[in-house]
C-alpha atoms as a PDB file:
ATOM      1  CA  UNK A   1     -58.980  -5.137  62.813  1.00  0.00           C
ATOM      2  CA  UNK A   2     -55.194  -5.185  62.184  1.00  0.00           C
ATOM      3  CA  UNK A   3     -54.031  -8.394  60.873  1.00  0.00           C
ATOM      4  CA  UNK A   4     -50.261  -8.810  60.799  1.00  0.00           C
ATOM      5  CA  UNK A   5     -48.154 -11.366  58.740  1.00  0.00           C
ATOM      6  CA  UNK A   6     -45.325 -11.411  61.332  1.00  0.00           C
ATOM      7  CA  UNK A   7     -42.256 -13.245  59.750  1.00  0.00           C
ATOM      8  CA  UNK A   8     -39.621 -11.934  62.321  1.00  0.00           C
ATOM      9  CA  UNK A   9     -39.252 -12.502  65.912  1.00  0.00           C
ATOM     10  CA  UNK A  10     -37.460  -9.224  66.871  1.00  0.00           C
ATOM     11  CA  UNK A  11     -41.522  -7.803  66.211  1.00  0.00           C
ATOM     12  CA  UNK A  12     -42.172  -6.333  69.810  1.00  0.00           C
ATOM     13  CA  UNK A  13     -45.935  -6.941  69.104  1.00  0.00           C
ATOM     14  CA  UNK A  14     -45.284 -10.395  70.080  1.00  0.00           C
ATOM     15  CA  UNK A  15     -43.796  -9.125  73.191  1.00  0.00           C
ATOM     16  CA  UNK A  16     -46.152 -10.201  75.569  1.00  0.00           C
ATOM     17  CA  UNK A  17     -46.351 -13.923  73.956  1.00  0.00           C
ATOM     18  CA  UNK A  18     -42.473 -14.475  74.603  1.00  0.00           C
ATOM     19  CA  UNK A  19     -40.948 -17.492  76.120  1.00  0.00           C
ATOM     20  CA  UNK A  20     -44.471 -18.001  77.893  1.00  0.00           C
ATOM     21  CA  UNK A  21     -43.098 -20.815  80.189  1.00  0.00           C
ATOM     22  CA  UNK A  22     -40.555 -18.072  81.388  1.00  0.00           C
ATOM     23  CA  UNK A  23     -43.223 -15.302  81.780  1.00  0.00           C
ATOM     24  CA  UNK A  24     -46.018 -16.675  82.738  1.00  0.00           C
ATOM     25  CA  UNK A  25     -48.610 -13.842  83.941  1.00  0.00           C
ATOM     26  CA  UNK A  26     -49.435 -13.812  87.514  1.00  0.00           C
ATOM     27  CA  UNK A  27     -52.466 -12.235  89.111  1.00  0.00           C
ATOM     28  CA  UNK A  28     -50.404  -9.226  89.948  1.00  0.00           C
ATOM     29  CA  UNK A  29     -50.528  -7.421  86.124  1.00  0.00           C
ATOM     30  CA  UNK A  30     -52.943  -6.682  84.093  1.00  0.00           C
ATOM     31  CA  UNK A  31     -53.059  -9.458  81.356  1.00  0.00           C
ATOM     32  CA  UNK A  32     -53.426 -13.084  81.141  1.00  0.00           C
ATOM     33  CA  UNK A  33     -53.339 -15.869  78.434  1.00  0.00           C
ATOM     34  CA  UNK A  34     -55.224 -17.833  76.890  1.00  0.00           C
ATOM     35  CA  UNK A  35     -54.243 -20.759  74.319  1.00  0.00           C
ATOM     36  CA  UNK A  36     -56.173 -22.878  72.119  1.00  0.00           C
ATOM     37  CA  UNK A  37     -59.377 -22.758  69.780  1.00  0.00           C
ATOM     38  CA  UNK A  38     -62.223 -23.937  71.922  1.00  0.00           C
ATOM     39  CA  UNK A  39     -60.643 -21.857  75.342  1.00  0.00           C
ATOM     40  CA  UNK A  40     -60.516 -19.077  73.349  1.00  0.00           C
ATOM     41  CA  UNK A  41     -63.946 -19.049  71.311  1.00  0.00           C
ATOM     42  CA  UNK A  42     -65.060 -18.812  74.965  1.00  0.00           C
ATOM     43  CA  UNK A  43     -63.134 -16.257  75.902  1.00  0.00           C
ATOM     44  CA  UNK A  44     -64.784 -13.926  72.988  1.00  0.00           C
ATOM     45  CA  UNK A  45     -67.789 -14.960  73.431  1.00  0.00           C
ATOM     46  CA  UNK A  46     -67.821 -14.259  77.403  1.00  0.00           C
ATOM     47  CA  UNK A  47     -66.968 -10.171  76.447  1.00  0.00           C
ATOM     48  CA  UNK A  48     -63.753 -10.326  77.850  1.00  0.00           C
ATOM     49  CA  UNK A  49     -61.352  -7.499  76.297  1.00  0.00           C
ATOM     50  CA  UNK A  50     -58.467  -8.818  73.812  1.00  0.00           C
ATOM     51  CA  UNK A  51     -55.171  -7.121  74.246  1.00  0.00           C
ATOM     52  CA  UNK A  52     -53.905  -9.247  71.071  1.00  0.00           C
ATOM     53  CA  UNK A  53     -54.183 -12.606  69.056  1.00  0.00           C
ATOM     54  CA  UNK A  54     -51.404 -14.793  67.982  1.00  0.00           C
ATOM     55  CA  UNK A  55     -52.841 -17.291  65.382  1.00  0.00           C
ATOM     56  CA  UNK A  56     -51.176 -19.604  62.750  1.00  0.00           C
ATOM     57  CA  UNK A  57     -52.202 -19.318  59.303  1.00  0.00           C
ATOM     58  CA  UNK A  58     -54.647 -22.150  59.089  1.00  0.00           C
ATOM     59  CA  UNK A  59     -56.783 -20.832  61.401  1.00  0.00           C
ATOM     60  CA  UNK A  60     -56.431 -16.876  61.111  1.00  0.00           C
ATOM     61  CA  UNK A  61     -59.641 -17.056  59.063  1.00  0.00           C
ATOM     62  CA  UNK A  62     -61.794 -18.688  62.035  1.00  0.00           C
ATOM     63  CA  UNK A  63     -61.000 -15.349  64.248  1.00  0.00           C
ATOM     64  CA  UNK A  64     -60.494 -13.093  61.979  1.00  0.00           C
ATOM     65  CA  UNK A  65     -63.517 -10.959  61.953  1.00  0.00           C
ATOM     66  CA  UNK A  66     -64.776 -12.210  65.332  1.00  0.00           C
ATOM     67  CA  UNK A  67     -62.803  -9.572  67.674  1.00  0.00           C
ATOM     68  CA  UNK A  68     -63.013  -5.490  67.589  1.00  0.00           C
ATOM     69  CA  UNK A  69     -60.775  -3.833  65.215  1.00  0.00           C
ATOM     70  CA  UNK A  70     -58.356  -2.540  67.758  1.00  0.00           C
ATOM     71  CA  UNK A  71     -57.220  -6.129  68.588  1.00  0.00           C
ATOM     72  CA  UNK A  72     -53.988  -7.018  66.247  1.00  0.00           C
ATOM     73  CA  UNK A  73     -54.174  -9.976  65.218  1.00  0.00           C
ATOM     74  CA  UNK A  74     -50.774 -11.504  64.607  1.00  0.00           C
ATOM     75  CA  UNK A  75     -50.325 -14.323  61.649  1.00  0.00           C
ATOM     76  CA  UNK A  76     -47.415 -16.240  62.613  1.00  0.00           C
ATOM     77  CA  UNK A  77     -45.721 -19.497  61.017  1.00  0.00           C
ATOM     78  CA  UNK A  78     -46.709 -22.668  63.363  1.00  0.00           C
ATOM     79  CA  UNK A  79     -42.199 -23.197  63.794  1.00  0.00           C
ATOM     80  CA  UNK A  80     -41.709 -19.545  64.445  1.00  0.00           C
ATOM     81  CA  UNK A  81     -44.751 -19.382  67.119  1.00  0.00           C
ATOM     82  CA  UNK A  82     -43.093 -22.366  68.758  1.00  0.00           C
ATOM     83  CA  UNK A  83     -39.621 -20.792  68.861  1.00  0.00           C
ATOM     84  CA  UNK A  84     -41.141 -17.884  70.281  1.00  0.00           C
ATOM     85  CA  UNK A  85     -43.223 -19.364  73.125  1.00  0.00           C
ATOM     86  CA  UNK A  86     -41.182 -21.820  73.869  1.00  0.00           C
ATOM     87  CA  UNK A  87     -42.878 -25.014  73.758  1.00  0.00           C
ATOM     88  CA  UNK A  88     -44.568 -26.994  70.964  1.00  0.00           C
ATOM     89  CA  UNK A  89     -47.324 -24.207  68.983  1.00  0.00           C
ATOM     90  CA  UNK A  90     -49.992 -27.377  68.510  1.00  0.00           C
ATOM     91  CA  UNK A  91     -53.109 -25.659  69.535  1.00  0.00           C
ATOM     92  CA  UNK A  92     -52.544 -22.771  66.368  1.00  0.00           C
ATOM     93  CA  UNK A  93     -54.025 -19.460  68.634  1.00  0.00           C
ATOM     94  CA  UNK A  94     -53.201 -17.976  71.856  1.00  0.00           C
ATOM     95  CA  UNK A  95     -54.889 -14.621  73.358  1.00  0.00           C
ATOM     96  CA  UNK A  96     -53.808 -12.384  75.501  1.00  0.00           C
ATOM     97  CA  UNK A  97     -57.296 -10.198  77.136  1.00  0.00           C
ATOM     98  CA  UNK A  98     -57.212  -8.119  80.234  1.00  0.00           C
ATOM     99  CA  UNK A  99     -58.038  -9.201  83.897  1.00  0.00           C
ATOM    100  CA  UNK A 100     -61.894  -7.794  84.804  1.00  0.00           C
ATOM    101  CA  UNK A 101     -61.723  -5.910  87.941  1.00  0.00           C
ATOM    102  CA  UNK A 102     -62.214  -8.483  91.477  1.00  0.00           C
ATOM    103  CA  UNK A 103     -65.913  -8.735  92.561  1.00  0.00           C
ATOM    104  CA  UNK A 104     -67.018  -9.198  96.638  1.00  0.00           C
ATOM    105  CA  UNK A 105     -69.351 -12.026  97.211  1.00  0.00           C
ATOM    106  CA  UNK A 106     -72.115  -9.501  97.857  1.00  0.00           C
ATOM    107  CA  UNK A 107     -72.162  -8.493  94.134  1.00  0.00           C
ATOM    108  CA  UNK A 108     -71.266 -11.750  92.748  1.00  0.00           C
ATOM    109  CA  UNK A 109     -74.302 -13.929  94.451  1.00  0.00           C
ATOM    110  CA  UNK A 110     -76.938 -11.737  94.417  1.00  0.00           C
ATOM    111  CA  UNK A 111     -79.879 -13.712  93.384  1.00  0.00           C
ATOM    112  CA  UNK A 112     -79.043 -17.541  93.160  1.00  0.00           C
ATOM    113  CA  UNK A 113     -82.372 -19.142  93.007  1.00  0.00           C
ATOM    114  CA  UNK A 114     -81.744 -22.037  90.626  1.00  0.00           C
ATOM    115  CA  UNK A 115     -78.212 -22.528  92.189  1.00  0.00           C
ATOM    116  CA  UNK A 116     -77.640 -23.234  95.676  1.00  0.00           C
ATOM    117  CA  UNK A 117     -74.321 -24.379  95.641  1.00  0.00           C
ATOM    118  CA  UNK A 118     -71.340 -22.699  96.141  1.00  0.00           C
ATOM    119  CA  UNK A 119     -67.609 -24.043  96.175  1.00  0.00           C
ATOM    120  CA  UNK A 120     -64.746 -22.776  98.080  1.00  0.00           C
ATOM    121  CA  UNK A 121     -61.329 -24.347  97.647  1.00  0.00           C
ATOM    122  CA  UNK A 122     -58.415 -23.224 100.396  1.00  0.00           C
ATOM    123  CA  UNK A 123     -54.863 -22.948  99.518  1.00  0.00           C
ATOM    124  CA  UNK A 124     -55.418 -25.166  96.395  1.00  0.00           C
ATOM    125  CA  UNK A 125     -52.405 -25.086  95.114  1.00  0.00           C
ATOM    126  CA  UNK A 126     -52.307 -27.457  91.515  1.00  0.00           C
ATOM    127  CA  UNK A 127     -52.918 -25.756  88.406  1.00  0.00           C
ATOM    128  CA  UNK A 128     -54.646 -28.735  87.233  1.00  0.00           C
ATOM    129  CA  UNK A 129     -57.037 -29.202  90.625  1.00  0.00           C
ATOM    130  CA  UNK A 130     -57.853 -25.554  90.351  1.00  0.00           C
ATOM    131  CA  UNK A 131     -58.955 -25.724  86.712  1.00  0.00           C
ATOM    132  CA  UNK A 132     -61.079 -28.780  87.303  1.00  0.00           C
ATOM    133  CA  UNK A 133     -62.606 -27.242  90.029  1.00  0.00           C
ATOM    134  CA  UNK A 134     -63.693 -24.589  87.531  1.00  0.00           C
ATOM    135  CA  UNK A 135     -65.010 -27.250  85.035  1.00  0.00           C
ATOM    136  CA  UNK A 136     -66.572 -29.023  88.152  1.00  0.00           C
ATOM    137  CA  UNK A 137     -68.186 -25.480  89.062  1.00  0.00           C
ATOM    138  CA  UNK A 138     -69.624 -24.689  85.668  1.00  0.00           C
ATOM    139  CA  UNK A 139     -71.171 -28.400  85.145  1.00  0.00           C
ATOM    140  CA  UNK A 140     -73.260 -28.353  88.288  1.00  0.00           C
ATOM    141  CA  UNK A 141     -74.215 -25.056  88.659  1.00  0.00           C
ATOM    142  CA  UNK A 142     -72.521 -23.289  91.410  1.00  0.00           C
ATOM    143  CA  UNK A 143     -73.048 -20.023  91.857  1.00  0.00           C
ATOM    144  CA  UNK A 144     -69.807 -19.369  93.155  1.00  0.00           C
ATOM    145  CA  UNK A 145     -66.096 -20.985  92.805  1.00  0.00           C
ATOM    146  CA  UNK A 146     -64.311 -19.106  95.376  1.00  0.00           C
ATOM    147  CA  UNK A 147     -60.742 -19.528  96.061  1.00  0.00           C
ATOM    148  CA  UNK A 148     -58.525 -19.074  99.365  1.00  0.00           C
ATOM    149  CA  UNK A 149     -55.310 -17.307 100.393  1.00  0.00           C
ATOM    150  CA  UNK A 150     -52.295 -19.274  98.987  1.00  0.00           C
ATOM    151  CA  UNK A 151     -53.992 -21.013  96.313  1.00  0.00           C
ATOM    152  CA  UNK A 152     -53.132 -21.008  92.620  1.00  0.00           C
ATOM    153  CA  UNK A 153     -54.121 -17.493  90.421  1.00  0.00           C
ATOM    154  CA  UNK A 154     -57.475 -18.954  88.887  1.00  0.00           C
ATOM    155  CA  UNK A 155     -56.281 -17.131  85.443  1.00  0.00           C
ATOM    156  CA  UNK A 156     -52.520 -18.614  85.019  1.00  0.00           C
ATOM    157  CA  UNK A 157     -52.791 -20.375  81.556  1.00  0.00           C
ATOM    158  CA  UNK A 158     -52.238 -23.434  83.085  1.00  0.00           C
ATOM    159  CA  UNK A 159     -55.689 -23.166  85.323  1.00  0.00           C
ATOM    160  CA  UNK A 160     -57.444 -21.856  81.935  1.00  0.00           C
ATOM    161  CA  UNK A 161     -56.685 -24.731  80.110  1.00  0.00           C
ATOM    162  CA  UNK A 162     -58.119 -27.347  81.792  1.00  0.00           C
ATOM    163  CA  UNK A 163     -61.083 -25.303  83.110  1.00  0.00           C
ATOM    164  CA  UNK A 164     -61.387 -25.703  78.910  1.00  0.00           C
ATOM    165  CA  UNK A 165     -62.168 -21.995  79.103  1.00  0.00           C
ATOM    166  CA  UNK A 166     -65.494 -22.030  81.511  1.00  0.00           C
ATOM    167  CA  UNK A 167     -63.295 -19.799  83.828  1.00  0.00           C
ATOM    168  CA  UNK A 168     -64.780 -16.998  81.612  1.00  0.00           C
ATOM    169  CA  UNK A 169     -68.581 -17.548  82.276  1.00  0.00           C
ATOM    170  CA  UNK A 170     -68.291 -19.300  85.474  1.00  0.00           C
ATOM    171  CA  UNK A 171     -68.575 -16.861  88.435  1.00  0.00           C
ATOM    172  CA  UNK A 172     -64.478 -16.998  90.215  1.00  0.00           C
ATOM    173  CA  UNK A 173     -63.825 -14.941  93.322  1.00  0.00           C
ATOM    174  CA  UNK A 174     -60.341 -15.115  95.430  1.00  0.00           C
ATOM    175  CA  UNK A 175     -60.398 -14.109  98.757  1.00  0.00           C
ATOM    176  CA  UNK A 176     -57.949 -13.515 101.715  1.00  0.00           C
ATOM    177  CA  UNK A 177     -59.771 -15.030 104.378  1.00  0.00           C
ATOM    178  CA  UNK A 178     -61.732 -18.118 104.097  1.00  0.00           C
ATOM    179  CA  UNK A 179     -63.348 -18.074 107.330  1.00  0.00           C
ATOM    180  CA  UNK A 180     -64.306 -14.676 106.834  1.00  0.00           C
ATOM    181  CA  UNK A 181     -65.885 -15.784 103.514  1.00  0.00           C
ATOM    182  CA  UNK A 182     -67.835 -18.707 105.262  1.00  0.00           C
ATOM    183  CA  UNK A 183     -69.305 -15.600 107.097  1.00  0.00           C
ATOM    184  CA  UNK A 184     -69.788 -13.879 103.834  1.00  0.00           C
ATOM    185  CA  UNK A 185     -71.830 -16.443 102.861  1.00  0.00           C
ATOM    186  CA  UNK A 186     -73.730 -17.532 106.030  1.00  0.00           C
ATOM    187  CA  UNK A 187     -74.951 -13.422 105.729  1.00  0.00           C
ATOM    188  CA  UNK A 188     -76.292 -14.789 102.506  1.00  0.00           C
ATOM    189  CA  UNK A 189     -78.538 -17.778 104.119  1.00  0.00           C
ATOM    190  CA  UNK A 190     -75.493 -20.283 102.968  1.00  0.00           C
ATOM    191  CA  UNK A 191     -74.802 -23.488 105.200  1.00  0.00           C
ATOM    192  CA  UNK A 192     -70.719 -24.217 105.462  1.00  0.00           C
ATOM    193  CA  UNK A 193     -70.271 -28.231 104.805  1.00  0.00           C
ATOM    194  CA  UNK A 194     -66.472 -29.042 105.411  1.00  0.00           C
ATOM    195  CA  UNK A 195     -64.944 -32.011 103.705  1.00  0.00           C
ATOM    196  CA  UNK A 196     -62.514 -34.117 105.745  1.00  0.00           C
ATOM    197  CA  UNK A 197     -61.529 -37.319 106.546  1.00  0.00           C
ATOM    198  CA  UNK A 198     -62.861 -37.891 110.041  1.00  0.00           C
ATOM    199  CA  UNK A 199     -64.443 -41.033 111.528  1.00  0.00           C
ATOM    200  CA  UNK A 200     -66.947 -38.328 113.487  1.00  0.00           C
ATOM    201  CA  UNK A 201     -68.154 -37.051 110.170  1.00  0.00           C
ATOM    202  CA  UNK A 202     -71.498 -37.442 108.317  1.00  0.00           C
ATOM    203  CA  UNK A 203     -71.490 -40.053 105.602  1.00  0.00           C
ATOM    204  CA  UNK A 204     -71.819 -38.633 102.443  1.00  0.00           C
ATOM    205  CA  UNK A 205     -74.364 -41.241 100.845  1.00  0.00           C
ATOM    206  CA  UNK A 206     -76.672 -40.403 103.103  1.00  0.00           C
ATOM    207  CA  UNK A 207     -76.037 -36.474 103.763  1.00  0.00           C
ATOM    208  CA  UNK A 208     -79.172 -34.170 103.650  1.00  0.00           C
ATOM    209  CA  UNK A 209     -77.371 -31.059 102.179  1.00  0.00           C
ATOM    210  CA  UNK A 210     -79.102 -28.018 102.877  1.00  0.00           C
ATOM    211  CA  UNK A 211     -80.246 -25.921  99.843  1.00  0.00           C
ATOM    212  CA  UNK A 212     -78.012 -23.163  99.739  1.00  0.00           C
ATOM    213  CA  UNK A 213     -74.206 -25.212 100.880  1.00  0.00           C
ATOM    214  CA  UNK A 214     -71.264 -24.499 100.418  1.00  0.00           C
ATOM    215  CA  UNK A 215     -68.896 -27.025  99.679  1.00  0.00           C
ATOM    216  CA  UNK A 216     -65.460 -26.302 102.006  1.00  0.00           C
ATOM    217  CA  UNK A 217     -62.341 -28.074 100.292  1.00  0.00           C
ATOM    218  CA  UNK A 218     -58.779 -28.221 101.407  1.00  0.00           C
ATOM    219  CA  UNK A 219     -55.272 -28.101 100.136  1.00  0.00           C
ATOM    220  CA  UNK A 220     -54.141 -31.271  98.332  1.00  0.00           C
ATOM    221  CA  UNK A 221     -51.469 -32.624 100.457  1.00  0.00           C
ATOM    222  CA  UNK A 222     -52.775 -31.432 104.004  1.00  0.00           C
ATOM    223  CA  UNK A 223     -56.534 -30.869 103.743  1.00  0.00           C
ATOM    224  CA  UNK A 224     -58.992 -28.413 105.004  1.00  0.00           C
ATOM    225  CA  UNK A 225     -57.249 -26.688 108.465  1.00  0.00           C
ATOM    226  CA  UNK A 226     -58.981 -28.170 111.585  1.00  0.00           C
ATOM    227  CA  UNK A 227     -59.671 -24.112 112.346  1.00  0.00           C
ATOM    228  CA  UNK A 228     -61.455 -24.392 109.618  1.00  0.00           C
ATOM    229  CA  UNK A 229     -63.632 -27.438 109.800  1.00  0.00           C
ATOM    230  CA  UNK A 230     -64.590 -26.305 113.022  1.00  0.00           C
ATOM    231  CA  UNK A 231     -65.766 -22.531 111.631  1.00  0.00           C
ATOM    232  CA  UNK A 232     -68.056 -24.659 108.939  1.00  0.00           C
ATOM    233  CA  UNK A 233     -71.639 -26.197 110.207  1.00  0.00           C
ATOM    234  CA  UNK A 234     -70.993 -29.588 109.661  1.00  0.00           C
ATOM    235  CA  UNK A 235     -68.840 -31.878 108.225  1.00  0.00           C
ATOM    236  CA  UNK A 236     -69.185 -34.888 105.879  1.00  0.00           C
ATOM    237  CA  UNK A 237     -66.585 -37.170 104.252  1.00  0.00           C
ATOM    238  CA  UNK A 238     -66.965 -39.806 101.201  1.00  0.00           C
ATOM    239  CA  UNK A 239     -66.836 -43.036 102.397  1.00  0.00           C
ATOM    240  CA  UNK A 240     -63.803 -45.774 100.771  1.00  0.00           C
ATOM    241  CA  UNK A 241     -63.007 -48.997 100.718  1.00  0.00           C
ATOM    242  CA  UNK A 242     -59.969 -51.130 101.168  1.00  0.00           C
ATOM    243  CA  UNK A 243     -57.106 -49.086 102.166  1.00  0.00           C
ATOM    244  CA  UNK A 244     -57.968 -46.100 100.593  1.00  0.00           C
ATOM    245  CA  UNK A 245     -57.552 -43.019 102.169  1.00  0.00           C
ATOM    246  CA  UNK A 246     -58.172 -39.787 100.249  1.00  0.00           C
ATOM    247  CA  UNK A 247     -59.100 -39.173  96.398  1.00  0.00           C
ATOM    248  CA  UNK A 248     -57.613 -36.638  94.243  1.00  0.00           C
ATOM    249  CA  UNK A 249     -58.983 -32.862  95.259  1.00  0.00           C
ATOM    250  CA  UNK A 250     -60.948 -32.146  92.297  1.00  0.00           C
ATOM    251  CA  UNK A 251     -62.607 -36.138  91.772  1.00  0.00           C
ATOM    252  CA  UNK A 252     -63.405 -35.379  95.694  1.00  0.00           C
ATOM    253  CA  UNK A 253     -65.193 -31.944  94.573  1.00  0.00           C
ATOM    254  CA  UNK A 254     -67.139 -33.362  91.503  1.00  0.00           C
ATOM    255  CA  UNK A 255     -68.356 -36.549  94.054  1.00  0.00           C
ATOM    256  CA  UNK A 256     -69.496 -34.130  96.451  1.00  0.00           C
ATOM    257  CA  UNK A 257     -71.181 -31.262  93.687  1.00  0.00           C
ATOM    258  CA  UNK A 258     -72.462 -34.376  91.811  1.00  0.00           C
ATOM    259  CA  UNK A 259     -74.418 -35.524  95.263  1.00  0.00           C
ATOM    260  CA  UNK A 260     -75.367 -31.743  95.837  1.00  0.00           C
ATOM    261  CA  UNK A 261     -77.080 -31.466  92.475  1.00  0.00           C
ATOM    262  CA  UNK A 262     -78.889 -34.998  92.536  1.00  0.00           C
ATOM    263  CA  UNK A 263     -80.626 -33.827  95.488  1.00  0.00           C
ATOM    264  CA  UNK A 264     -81.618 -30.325  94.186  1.00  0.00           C
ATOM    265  CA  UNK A 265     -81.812 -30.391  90.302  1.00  0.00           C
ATOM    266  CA  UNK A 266     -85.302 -28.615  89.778  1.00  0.00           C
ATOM    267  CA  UNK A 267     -83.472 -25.360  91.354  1.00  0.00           C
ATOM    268  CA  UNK A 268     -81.109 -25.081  88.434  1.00  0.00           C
ATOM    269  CA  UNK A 269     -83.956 -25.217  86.126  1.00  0.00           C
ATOM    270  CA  UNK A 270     -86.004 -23.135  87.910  1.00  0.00           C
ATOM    271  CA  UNK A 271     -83.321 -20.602  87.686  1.00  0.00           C
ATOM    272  CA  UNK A 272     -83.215 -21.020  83.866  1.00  0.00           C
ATOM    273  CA  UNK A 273     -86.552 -20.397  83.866  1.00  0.00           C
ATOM    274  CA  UNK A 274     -86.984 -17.323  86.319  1.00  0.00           C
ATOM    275  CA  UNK A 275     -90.821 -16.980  85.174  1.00  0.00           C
ATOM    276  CA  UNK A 276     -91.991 -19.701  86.133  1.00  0.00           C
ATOM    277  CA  UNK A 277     -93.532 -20.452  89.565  1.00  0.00           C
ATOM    278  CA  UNK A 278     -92.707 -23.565  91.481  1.00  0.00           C
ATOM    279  CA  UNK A 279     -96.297 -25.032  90.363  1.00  0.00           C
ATOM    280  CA  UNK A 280     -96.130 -24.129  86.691  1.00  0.00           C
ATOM    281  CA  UNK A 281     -92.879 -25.453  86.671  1.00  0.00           C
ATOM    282  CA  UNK A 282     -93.792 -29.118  88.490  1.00  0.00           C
ATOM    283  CA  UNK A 283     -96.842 -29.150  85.886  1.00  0.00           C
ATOM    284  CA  UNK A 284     -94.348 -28.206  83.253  1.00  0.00           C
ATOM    285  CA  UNK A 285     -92.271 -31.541  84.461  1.00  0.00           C
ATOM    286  CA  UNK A 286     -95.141 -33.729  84.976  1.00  0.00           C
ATOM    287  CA  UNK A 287     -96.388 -33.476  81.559  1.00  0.00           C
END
């Protein structure tokens, strides 16, 4: 691969790292970033295709050798990478790779035995919530982490980061119409289970979630639409105390994933372990 020692930022290599709180990619061109060791030792390892690598000198030698030899990899001084980004270069490597081509739900869940659960987050709009959703996603096994119209671009480098880089393995579809996703799914023998605060709702400790669900969140600030709490099944809410009112959009997620999971966590295995039947598997357990 190339490796250049860049010592001047006029270099137009390092273009497309420039003054990234400026120039943030947006899901409308054909790159996005990625900064810091771990997110992107993920993003290698998940096949996605490098455009370039910025790296400091003390840790050029943990990448070097690890992407194709048509990726550049830039060696830049820690002060100079932090004058040219435009915030403090602490995490030593940022990569920029190309977006994969946009998946339908069709493709994406094809087979899911071993997973069950999808998530599907409307107009989330919070970097942060988004990328925990992600995390949230990847840790329980969904199949799925879909996102609706108006919410955050599930590949800013904001939403990367603190998905810690599991937006690369974990399945991520956005779509322009929830409701028409909830009948996406349904097609595919999914149950829709809104979240809301309602006193009509189903009580979450002692919700019987069907075994393929998915999980129907809201924006942060005005929830999931009535129109579409009534286009889901049913509807079930986590019960607080005191004068608590609502959680935080992602804590809500992992409560209600967490629950999912508890209920159905030989599927996941099974899934691991595709050759197994149900009864070897159960003997396998019992053992």
């Amino acid at each position: 691969m190339p490796i250049v020692q860049v010592s001047s930022l006029d270099d137009p290599q390092l273009d497309i790292f420039r003054s990234l709180k400026k120039t943030n990619r947006t899901r409308h061109q054909a790159l996005f970033i990625a900064e810091g060791a771990t997110v992107v030792e993920r993003l290698i390892a998940a096949g996605f295709q490098l455009h370039s690598l910025l790296v400091t000198p003390e840790l050029a030698g943990d990448f070097v050798g690890r992407v194709s030899n048509d990726v550049p990899v830039l060696v830049v001084a820690r002060e100079l990478a932090t004058e040219l980004v435009g915030y403090k270069f602490h995490l030593g490597v940022i990569a920029a790779a190309h977006r994969r081509p946009a998946l339908q739900l069709g493709e994406m869940i094809t087979s899911d035995l071993g997973h069950g659960l999808v998530i599907l987050a409307d107009q989330v709009v919070d970097p942060e919530n988004a990328g925990a959703l992600i995390r949230i996603g990847s840790a329980f096994g969904a199949a799925a982490v879909v996102f609706g119209a108006g919410s955050v671009d599930p590949y800013s480098r904001r939403v990367i980061r603190v998905s810690t880089g599991h937006v690369f393995s974990q399945p991520i579809l956005e779509v322009a119409d929830s409701e028409a996703a909830i009948e996406s799914l349904r097609a595919l023998g999914y149950s829709s289970v809104a979240t809301a605060l309602r006193h009509d709702t189903a009580d979450l400790r002692t919700f019987s979630f069907p075994s393929k669900s998915v999980i129907v969140l809201g924006n942060e600030r005005h929830g999931l639409s009535p129109a579409l709490q009534k286009h889901c099944d049913m509807c079930v809410t986590i019960p607080m105390y005191g004068n608590t009112d609502s959680l935080n959009l992602a804590v809500a997620a992992g409560i209600f994933a967490y629950q999912f999971r508890q209920q159905f966590p030989w599927m996941l295995l099974i899934g691991r372990c595709p050759a197994l039947s149900v009864d070897a598997f159960l003997q396998r357990i019992c053992l």
